[in-house]
Protein backbone atom coordinates (compact mmCIF):
# COMPACT_ATOMS: atom_id res chain seq x y z
CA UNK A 1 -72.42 251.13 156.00
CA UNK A 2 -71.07 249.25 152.95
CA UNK A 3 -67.33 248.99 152.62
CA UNK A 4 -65.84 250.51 149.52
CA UNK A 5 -64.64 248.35 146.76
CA UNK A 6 -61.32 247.71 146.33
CA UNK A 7 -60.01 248.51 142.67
CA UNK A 8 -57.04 247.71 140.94
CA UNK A 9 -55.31 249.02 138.26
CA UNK A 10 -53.44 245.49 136.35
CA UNK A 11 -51.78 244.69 134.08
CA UNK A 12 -53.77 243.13 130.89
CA UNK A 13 -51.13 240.12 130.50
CA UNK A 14 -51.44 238.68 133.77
CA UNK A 15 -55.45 238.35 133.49
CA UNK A 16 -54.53 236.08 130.80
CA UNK A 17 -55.21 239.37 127.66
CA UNK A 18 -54.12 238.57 124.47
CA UNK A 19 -51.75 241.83 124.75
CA UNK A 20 -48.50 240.70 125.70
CA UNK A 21 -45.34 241.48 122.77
CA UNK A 22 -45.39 238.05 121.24
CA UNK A 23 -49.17 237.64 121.58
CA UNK A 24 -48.68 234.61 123.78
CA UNK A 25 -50.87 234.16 126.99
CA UNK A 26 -49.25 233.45 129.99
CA UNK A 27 -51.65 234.54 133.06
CA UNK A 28 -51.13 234.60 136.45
CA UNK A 29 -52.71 232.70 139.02
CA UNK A 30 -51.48 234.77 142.02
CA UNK A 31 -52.60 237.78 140.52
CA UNK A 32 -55.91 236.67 139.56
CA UNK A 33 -56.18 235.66 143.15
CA UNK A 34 -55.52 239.00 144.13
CA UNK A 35 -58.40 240.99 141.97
CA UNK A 36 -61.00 238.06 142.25
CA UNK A 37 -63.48 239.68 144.73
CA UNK A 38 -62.32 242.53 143.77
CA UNK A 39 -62.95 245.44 141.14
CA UNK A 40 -60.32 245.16 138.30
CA UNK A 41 -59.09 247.43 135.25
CA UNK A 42 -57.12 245.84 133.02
CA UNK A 43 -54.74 247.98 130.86
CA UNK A 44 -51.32 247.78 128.45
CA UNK A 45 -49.55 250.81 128.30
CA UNK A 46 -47.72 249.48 124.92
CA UNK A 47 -50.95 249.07 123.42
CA UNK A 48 -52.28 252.40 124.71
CA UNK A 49 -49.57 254.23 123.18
CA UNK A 50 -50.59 252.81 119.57
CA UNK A 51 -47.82 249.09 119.60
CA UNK A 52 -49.83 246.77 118.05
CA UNK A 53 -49.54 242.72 119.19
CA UNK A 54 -47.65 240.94 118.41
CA UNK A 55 -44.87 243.29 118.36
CA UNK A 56 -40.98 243.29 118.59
CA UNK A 57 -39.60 243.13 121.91
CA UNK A 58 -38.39 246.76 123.13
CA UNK A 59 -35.83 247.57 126.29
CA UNK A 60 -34.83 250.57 127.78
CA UNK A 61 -31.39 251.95 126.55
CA UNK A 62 -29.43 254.24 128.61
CA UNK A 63 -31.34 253.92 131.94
CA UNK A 64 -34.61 252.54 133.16
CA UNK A 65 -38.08 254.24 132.89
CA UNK A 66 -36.98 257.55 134.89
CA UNK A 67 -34.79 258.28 132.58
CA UNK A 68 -36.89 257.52 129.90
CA UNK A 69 -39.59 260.19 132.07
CA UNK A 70 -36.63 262.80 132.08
CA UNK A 71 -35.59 262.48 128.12
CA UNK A 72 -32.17 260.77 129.43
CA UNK A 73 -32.86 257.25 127.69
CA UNK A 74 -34.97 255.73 125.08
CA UNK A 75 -36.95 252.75 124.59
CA UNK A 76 -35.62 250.79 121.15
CA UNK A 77 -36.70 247.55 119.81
CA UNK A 78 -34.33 244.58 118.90
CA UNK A 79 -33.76 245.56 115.32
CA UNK A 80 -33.47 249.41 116.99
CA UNK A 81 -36.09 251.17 115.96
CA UNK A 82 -36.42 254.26 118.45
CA UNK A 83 -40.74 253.35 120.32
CA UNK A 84 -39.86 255.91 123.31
CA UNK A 85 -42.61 257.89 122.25
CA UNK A 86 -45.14 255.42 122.33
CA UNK A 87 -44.13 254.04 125.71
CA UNK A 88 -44.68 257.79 126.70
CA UNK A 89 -48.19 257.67 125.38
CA UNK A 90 -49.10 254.53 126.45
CA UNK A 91 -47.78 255.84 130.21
CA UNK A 92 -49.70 258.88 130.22
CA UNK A 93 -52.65 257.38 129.15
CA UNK A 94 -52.46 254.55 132.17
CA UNK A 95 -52.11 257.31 134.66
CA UNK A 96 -55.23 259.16 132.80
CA UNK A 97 -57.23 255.82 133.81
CA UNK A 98 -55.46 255.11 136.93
CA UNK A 99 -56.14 258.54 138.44
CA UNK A 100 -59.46 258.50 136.74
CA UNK A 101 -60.36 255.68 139.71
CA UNK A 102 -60.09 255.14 143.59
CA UNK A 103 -57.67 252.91 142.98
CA UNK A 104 -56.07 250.76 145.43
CA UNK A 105 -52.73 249.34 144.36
CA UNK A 106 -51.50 249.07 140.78
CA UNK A 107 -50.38 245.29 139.99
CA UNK A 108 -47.69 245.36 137.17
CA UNK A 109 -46.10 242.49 134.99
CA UNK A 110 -42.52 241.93 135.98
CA UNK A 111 -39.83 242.42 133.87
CA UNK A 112 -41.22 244.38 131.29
CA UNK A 113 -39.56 248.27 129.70
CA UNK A 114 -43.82 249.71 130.91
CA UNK A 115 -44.44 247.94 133.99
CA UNK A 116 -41.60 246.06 135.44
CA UNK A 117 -40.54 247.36 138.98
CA UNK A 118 -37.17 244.80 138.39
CA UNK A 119 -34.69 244.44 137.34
CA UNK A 120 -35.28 248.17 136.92
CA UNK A 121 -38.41 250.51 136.78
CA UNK A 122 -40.46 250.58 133.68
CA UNK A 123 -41.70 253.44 131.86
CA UNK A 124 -45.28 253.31 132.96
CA UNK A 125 -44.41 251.66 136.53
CA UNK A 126 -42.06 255.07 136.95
CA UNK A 127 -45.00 257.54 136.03
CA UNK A 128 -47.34 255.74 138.26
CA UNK A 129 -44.97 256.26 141.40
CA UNK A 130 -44.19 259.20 140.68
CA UNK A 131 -47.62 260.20 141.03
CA UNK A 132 -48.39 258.10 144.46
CA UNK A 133 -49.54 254.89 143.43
CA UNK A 134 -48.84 251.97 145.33
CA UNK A 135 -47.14 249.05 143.38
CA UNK A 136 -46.99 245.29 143.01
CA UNK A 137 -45.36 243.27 140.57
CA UNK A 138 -46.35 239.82 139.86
């Protein structure tokens, strides 16, 4: 009987994607370690929801991604331009693909307003627990 693949759900950054906000790559070793027998989606929920790259950076104002979920806070950029609804879209559409998929564990980019579990939950890392999916931020 073959085992079933694992498959994870990760964030495009940390494969070493040209999609981070100031188009830089910065990959991650440790993560790659993690996928590298393993089945692997990339994805960037800021991207998804229509934010091209490079962009301006963006943080949650009034909460963390939650509250962004419940209408409580928004997502601005630095000169304050209001992107909450494209972090919305770019959520939804990650959970589309994530539940789309057996997937395993979800492995998120750390401090970021979509997928950072700290300093506080992102938009896209709150949508994803909300709906069951296990976690890991790298």
């Amino acid at each position: 009987m073959h085992e079933k693949p694992r498959i994870y759900l990760v964030s495009a950054c940390l494969l070493g994607l040209r999609t981070r906000y100031d188009g830089r790559l910065k990959p991650c070793e440790a993560c790659r370690l993690m996928v590298k027998n393993a089945l692997w989606i990339p994805v960037c929920p800021e991207q998804l929801g229509g934010l091209p790259t490079p962009r301006t950076a963006a943080y949650i104002i009034g909460g963390d991604g939650y509250d962004v979920l419940a209408g409580r806070a928004a997502v601005l950029t630095r000169e304050g331009e209001d992107v909450t609804s494209r972090f919305l879209l770019g959520a939804r559409q990650v959970l589309a693909i994530a539940m789309a998929q057996p997937v395993t564990a979800v492995l998120l980019k750390s401090r970021s307003p979509s997928c950072g579990l700290t300093p506080g939950f992102g938009v896209t890392a709150a949508l994803l627990e909300q709906n069951g999916f296990s976690l890991q931020e790298y």
